[in-house]
N, C-alpha and C. Protein backbone atom coordinates (compact mmCIF):
# COMPACT_ATOMS: atom_id res chain seq x y z
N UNK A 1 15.30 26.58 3.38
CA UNK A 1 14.90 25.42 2.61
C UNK A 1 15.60 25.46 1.26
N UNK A 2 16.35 24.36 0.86
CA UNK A 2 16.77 24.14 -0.26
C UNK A 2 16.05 24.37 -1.43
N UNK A 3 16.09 24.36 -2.89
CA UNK A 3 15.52 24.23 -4.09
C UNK A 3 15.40 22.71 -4.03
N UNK A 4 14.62 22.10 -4.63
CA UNK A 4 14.45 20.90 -5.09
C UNK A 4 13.65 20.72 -5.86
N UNK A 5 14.19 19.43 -6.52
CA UNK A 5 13.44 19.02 -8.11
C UNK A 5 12.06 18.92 -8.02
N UNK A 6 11.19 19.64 -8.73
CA UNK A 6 9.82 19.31 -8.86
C UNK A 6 9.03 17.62 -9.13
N UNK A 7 8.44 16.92 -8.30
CA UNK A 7 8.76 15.29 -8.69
C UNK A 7 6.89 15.82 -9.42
N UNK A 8 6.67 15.08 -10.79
CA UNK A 8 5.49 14.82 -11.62
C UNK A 8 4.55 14.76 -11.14
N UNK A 9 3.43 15.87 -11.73
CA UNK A 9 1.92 15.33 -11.71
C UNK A 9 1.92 13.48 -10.97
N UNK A 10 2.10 12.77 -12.01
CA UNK A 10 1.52 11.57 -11.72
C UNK A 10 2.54 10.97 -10.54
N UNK A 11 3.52 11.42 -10.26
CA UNK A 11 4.10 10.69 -9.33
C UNK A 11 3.19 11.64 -7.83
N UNK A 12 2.45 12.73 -7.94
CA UNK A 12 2.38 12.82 -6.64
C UNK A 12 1.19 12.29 -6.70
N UNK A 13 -0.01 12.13 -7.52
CA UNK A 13 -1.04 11.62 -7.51
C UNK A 13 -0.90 10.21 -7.47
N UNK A 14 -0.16 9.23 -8.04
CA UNK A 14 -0.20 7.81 -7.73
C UNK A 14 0.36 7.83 -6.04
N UNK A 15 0.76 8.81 -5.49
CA UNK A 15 1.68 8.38 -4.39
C UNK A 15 0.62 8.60 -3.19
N UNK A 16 -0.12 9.51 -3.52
CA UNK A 16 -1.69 10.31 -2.47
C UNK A 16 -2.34 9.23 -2.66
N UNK A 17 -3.10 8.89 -4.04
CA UNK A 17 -3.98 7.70 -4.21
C UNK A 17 -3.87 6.54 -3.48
N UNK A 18 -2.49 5.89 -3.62
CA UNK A 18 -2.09 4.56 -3.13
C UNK A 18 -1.73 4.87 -1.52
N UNK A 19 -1.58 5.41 -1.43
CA UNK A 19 -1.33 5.47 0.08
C UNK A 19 -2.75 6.17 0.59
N UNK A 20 -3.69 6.67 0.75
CA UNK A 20 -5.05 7.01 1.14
C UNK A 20 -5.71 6.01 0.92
N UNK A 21 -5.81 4.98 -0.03
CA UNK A 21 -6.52 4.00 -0.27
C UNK A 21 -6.18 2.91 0.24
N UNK A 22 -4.55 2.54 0.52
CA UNK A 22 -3.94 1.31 1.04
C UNK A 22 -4.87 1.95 2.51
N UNK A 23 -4.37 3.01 3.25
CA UNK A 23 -4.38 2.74 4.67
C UNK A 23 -6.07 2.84 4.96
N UNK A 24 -6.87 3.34 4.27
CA UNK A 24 -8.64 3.21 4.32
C UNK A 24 -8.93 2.18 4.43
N UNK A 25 -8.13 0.86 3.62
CA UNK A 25 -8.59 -0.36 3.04
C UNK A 25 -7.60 -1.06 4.33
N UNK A 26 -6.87 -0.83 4.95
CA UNK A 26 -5.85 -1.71 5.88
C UNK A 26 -6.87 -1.39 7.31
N UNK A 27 -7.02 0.19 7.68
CA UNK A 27 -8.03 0.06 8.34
C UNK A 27 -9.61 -0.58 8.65
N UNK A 28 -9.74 -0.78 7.47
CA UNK A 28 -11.09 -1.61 6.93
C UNK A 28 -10.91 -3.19 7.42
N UNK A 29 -9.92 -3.03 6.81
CA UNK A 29 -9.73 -4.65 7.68
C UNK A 29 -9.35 -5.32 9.04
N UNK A 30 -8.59 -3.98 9.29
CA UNK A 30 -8.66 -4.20 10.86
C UNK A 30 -9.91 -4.34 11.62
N UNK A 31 -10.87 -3.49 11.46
CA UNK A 31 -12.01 -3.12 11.77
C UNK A 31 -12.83 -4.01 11.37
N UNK A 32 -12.84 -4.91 10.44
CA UNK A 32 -13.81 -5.91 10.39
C UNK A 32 -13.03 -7.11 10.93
N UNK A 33 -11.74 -7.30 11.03
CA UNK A 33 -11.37 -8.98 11.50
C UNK A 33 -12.10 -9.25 12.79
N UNK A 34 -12.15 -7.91 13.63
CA UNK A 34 -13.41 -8.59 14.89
C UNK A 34 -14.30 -8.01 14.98
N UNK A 35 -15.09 -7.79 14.03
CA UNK A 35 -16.41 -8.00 13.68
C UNK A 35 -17.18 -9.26 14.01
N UNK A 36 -18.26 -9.03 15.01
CA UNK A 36 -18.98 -10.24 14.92
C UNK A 36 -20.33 -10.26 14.27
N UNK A 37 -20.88 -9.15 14.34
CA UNK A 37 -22.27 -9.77 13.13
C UNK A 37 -21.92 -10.23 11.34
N UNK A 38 -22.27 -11.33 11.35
CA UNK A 38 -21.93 -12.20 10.39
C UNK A 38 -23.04 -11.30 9.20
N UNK A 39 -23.91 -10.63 9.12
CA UNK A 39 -24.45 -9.96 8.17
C UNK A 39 -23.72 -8.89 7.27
N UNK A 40 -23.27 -7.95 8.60
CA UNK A 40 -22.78 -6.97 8.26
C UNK A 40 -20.87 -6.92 8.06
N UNK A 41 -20.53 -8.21 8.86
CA UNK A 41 -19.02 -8.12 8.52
C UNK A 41 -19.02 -8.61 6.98
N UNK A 42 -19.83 -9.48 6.58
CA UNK A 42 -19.53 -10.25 5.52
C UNK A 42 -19.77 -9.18 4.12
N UNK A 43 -20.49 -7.49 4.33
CA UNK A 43 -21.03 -6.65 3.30
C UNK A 43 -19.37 -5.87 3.82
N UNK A 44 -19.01 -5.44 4.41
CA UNK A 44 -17.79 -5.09 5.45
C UNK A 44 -16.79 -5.60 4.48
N UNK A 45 -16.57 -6.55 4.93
CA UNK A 45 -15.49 -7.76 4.29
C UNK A 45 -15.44 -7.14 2.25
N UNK A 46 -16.54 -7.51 1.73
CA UNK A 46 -17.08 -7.71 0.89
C UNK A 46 -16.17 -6.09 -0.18
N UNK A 47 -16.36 -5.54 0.79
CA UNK A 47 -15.92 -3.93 0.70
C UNK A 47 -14.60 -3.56 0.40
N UNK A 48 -14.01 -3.96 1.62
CA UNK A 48 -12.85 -4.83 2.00
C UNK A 48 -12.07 -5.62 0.47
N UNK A 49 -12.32 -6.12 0.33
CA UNK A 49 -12.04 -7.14 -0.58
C UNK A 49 -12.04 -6.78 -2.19
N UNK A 50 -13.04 -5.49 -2.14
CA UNK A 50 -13.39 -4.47 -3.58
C UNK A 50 -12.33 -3.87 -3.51
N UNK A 51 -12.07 -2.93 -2.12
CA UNK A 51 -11.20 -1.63 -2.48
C UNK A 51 -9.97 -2.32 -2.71
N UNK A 52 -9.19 -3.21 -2.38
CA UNK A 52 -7.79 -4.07 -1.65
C UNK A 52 -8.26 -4.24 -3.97
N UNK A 53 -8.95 -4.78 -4.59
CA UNK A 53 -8.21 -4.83 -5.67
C UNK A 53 -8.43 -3.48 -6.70
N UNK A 54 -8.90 -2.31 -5.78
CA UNK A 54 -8.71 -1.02 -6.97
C UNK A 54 -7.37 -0.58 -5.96
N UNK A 55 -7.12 -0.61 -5.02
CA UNK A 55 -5.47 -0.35 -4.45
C UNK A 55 -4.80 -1.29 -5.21
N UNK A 56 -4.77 -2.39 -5.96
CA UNK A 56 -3.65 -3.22 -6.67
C UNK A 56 -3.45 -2.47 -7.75
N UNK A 57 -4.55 -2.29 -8.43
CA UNK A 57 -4.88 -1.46 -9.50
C UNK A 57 -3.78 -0.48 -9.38
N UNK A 58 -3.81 0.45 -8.70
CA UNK A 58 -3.33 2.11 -8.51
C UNK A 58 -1.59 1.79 -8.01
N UNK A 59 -2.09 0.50 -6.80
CA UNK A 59 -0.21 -0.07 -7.32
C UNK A 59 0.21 -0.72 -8.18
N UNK A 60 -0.40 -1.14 -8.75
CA UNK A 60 0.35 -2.09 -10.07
C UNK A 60 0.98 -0.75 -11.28
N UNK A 61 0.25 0.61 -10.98
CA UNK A 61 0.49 1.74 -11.73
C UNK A 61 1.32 2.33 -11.50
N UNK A 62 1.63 2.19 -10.10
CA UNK A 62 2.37 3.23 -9.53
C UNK A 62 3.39 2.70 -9.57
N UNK A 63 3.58 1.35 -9.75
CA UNK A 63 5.02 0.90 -10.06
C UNK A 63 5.80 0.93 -10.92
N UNK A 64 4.43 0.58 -12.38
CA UNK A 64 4.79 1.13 -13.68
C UNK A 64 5.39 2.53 -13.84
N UNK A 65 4.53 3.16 -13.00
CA UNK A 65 4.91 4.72 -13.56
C UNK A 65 6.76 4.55 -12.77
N UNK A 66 6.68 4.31 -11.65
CA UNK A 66 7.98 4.53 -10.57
C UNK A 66 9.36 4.04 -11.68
N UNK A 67 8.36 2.50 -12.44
CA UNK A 67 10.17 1.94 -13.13
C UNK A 67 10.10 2.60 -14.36
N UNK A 68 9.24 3.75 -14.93
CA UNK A 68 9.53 4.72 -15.90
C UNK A 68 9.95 5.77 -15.88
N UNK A 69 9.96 6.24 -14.12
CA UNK A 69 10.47 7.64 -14.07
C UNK A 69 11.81 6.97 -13.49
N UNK A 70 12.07 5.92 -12.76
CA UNK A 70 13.03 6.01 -12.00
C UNK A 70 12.88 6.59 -10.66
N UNK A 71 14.22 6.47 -9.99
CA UNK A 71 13.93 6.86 -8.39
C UNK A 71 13.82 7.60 -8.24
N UNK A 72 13.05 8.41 -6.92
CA UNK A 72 12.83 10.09 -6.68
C UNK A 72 14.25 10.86 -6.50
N UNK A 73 14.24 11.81 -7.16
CA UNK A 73 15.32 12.47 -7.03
C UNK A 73 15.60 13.14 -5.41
N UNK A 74 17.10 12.58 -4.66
CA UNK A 74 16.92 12.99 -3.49
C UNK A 74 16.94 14.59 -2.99
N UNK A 75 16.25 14.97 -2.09
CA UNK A 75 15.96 17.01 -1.35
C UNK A 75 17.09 17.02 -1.23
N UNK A 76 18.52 16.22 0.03
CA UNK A 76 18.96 17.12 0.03
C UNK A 76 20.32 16.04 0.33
N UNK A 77 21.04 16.07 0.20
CA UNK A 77 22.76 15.51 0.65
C UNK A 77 22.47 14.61 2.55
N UNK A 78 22.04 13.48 1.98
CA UNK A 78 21.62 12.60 3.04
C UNK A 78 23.11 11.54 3.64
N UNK A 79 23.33 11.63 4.81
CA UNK A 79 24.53 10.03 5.05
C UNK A 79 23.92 8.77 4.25
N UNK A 80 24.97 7.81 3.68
CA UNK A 80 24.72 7.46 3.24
C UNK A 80 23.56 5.97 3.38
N UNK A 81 24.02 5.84 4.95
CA UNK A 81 22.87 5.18 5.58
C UNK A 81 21.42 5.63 5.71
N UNK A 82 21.05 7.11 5.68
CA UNK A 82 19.79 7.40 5.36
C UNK A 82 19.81 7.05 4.18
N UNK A 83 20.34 7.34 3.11
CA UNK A 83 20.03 6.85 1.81
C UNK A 83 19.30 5.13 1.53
N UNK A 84 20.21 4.68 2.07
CA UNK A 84 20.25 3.06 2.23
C UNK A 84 18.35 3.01 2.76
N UNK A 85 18.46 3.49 4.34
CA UNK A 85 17.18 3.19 4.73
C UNK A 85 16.23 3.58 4.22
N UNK A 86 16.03 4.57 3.07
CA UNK A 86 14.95 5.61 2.29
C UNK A 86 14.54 4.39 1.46
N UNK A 87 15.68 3.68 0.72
CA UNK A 87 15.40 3.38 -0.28
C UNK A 87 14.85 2.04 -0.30
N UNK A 88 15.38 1.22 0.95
CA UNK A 88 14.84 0.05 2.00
C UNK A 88 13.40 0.38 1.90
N UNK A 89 12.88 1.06 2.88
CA UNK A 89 11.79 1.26 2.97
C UNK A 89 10.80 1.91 1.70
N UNK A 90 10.91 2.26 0.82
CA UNK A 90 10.25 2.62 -0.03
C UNK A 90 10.00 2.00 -0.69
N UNK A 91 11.57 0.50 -0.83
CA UNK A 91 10.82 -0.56 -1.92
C UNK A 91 10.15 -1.27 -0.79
N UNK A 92 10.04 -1.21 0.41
CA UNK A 92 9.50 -2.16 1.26
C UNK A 92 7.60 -1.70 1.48
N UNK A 93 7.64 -0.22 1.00
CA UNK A 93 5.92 0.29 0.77
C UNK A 93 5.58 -0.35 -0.56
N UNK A 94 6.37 -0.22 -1.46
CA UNK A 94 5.97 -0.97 -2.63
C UNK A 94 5.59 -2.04 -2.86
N UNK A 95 6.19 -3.02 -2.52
CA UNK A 95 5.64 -4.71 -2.12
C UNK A 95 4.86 -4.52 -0.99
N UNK A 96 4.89 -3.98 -0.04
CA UNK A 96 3.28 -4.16 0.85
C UNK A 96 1.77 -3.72 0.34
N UNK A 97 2.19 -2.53 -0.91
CA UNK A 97 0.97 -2.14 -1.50
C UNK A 97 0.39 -2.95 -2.65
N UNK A 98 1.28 -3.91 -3.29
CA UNK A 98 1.17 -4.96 -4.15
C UNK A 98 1.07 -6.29 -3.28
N UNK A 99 1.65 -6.88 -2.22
CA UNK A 99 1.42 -7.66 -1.13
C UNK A 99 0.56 -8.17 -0.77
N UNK A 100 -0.19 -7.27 -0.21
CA UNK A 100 -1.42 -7.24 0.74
C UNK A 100 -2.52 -7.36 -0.21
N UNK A 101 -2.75 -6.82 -1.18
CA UNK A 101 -3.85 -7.39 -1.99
C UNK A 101 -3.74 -8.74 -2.34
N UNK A 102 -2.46 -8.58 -3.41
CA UNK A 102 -2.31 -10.08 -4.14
C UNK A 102 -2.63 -11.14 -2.89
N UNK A 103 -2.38 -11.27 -1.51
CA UNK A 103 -2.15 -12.05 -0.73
C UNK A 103 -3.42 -12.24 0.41
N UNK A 104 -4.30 -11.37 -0.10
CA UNK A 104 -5.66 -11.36 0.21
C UNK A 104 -7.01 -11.86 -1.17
N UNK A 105 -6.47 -11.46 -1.92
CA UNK A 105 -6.80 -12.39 -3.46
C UNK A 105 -6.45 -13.72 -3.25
N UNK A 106 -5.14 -14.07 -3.03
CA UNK A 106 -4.58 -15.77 -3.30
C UNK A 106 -5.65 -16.46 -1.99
N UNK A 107 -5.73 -15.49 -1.04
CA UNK A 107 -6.09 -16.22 0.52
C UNK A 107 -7.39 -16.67 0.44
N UNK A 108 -8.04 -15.46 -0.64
CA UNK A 108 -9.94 -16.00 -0.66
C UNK A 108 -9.95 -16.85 -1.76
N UNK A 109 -9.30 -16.68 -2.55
CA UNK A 109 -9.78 -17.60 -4.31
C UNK A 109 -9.37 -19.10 -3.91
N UNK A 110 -8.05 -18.86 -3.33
CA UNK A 110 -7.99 -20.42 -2.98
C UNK A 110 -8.40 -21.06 -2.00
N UNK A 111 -9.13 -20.33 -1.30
CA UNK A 111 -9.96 -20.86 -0.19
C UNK A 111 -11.33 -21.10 -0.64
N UNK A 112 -11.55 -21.17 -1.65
CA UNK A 112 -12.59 -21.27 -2.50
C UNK A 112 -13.76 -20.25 -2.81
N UNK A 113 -13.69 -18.83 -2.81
CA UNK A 113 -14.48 -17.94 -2.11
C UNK A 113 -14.61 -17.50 -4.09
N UNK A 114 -15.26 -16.90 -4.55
CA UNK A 114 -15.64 -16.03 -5.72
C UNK A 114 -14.86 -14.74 -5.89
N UNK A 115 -14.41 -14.47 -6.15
CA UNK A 115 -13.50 -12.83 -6.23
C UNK A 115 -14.68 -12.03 -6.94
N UNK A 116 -15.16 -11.15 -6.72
CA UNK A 116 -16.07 -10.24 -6.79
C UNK A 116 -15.82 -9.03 -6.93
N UNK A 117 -16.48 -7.83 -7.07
CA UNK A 117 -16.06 -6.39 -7.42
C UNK A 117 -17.23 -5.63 -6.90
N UNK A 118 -17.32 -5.34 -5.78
CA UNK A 118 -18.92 -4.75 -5.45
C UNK A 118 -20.24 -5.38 -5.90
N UNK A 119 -20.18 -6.54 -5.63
CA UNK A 119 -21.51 -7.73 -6.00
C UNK A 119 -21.03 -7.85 -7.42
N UNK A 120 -19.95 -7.53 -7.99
CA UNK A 120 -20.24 -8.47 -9.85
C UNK A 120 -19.19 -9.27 -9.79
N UNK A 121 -19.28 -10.79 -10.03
CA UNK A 121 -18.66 -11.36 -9.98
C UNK A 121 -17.69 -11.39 -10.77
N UNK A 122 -16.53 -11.43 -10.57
CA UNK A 122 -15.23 -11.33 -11.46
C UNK A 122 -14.82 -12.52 -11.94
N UNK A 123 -14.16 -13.78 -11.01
CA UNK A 123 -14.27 -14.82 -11.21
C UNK A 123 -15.02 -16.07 -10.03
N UNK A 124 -15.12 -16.75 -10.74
CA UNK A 124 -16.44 -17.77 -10.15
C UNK A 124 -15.74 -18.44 -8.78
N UNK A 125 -15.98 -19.17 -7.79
CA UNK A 125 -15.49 -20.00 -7.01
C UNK A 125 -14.71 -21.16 -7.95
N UNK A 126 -13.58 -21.10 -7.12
CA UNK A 126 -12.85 -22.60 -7.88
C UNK A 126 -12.67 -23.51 -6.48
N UNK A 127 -12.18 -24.35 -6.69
CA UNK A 127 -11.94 -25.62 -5.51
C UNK A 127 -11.07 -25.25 -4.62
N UNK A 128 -11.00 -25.36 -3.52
CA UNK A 128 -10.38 -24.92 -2.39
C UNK A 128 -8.58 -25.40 -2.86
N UNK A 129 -8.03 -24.62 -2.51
CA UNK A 129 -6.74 -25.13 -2.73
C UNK A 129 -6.02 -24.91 -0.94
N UNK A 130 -5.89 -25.58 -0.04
CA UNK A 130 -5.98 -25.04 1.33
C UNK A 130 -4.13 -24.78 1.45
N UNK A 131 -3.38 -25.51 0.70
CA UNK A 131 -2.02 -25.31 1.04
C UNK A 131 -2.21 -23.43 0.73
N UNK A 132 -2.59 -23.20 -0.76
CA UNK A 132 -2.21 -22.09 -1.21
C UNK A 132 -2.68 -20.88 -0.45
N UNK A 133 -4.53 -21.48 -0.10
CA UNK A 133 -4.75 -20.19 1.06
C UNK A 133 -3.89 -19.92 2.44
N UNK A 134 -3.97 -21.05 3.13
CA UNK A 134 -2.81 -20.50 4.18
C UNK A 134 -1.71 -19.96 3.75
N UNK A 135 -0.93 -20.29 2.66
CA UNK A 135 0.08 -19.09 2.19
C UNK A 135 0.00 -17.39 2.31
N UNK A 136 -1.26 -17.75 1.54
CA UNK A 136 -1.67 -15.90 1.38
C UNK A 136 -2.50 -15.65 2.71
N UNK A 137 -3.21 -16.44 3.48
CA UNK A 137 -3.64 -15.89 4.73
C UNK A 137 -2.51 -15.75 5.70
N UNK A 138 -0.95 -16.49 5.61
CA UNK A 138 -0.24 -16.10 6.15
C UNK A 138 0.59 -14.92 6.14
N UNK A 139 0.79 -14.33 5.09
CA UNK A 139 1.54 -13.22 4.27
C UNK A 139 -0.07 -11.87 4.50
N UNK A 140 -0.78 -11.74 4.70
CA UNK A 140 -1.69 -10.82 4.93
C UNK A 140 -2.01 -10.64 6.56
N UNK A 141 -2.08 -12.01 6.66
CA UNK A 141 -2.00 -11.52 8.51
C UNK A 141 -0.70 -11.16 9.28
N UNK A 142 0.35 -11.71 8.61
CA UNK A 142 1.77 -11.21 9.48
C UNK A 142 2.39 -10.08 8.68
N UNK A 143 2.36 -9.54 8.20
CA UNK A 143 2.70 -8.60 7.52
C UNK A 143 1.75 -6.99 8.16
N UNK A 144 0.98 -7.24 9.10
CA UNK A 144 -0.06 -5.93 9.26
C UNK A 144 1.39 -5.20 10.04
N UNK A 145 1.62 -5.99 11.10
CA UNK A 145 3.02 -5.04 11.99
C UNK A 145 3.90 -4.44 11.31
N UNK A 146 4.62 -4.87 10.38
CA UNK A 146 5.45 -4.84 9.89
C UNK A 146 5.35 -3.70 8.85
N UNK A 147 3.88 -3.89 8.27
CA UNK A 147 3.42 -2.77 7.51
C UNK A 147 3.30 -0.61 8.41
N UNK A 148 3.00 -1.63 9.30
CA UNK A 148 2.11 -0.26 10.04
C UNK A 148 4.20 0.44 10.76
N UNK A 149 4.97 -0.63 11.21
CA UNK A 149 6.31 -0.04 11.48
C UNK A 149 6.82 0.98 10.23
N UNK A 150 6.94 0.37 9.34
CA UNK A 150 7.17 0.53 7.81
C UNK A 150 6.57 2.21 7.63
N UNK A 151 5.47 1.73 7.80
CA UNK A 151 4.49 3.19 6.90
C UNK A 151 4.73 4.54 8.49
N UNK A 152 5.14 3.90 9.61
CA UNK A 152 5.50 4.42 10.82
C UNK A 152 6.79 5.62 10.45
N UNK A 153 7.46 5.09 10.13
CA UNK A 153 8.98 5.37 9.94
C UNK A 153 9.02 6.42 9.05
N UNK A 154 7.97 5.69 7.52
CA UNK A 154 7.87 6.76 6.24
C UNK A 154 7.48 8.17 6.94
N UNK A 155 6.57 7.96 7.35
CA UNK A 155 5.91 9.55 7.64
C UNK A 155 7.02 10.18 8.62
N UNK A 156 7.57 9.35 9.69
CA UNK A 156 8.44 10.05 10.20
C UNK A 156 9.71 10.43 9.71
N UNK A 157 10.04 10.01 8.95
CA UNK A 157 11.64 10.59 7.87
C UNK A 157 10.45 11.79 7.08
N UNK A 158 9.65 11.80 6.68
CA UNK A 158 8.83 12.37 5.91
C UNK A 158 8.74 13.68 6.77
N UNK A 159 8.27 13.54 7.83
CA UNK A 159 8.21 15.10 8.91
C UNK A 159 9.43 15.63 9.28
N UNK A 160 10.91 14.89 9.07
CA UNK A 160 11.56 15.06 10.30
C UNK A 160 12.57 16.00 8.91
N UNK A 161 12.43 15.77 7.59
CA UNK A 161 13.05 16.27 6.70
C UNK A 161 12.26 17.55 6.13
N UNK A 162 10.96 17.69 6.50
CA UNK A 162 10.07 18.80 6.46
C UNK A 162 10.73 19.83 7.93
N UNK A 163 10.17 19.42 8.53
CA UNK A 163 10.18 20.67 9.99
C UNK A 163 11.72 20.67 10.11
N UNK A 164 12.63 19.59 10.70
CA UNK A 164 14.14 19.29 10.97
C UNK A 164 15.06 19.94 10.02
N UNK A 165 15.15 19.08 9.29
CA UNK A 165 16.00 19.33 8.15
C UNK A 165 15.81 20.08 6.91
N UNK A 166 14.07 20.64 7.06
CA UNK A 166 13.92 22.01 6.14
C UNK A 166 14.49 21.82 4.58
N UNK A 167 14.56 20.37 4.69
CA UNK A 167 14.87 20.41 2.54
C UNK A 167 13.45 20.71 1.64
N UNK A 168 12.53 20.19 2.43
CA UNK A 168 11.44 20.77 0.82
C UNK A 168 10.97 19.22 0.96
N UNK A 169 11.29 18.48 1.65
CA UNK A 169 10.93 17.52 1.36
C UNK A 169 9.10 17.26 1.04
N UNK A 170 8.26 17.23 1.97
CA UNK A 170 7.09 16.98 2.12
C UNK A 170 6.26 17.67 1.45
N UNK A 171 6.78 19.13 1.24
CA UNK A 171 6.23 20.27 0.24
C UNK A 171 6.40 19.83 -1.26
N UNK A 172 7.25 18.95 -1.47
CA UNK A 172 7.76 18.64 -2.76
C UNK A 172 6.37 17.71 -3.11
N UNK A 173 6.74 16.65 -2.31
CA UNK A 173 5.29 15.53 -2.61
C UNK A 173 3.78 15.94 -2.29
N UNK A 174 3.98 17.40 -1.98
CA UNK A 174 2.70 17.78 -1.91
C UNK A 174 2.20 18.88 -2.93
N UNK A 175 3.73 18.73 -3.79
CA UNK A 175 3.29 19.42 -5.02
C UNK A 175 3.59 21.03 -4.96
N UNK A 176 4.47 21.13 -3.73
CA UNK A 176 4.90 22.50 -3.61
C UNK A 176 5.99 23.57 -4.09
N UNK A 177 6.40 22.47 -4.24
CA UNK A 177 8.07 22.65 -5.20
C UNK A 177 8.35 23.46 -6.07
């Protein structure tokens, strides 16, 4: 295994956070879209709908922090097409972790629903805006595949540069470095 650059406290903690919380909260929603008791999907939902804006939160940070450190420094002398696809996909986790909230926010507020925070209301119901919700109900429902390929791939370049290619990779983001 190569030496490689130690990547920051906060870059491995925004990177654990947002990704444990995106996929809790993506599962959450899977798990309630066919939900049929209307009691309990709607406390479900409700949940749903809390965590999706403390994951915006932790991405809206993690982006900040990302365009202050700059890009991760690469483990190890990659073709330059892995490079290409690393970097594809990483800004492509980034907008799905900012995505999927914002686009689950736009889908309920303008569908006239209250944005809430664990029962405290954040902001009030406004008037249905129906063009704008189907926007964001479109961009949250077609985007789950695409997400789950995406986050598919990460972990697998992620293992295959751990066990395979033995750079340090996964040990690095796990703070092993």
């Amino acid at each position: 295994m190569s030496k490689v650059a130690a990547l920051s406290k906060p870059t491995i903690l925004l990177h654990w956070t947002v990704a444990i919380l995106f996929i809790g909260v993506f599962a959450m929603g899977i798990y309630v879209a066919d939900f049929a008791e209307p009691p309990a999907k709607f406390t479900y939902m409700g949940w749903h709908k809390s965590m999706g804006l403390v994951v915006l939160v932790f991405a809206i940070a993690r982006l900040i922090w990302r365009i202050k450190e700059g890009a991760l420094p690469a483990t190890s002398d990659m073709p330059k097409w892995q490079t290409v696809i690393a970097h594809f996909t990483h800004g492509l986790l980034l907008l799905a972790t900012l995505a999927m909230p914002l686009s689950g926010f736009i889908m309920s507020y303008a569908g006239g629903r209250a944005i809430s925070f664990f029962e405290f209301e954040l902001l009030s119901a406004p008037e249905k805006t129906p063009w704008l919700a189907d926007a964001g109900s479109f961009v949250h429902h077609s985007s789950v595949l695409i997400i789950v390929v995406i986050l598919a791939l990460h972990v697998a370049a992620a293992l295959k540069h751990q066990f395979v290619d033995k750079d340090g990779m996964l040990s690095r983001m796990l703070g092993k470095s």
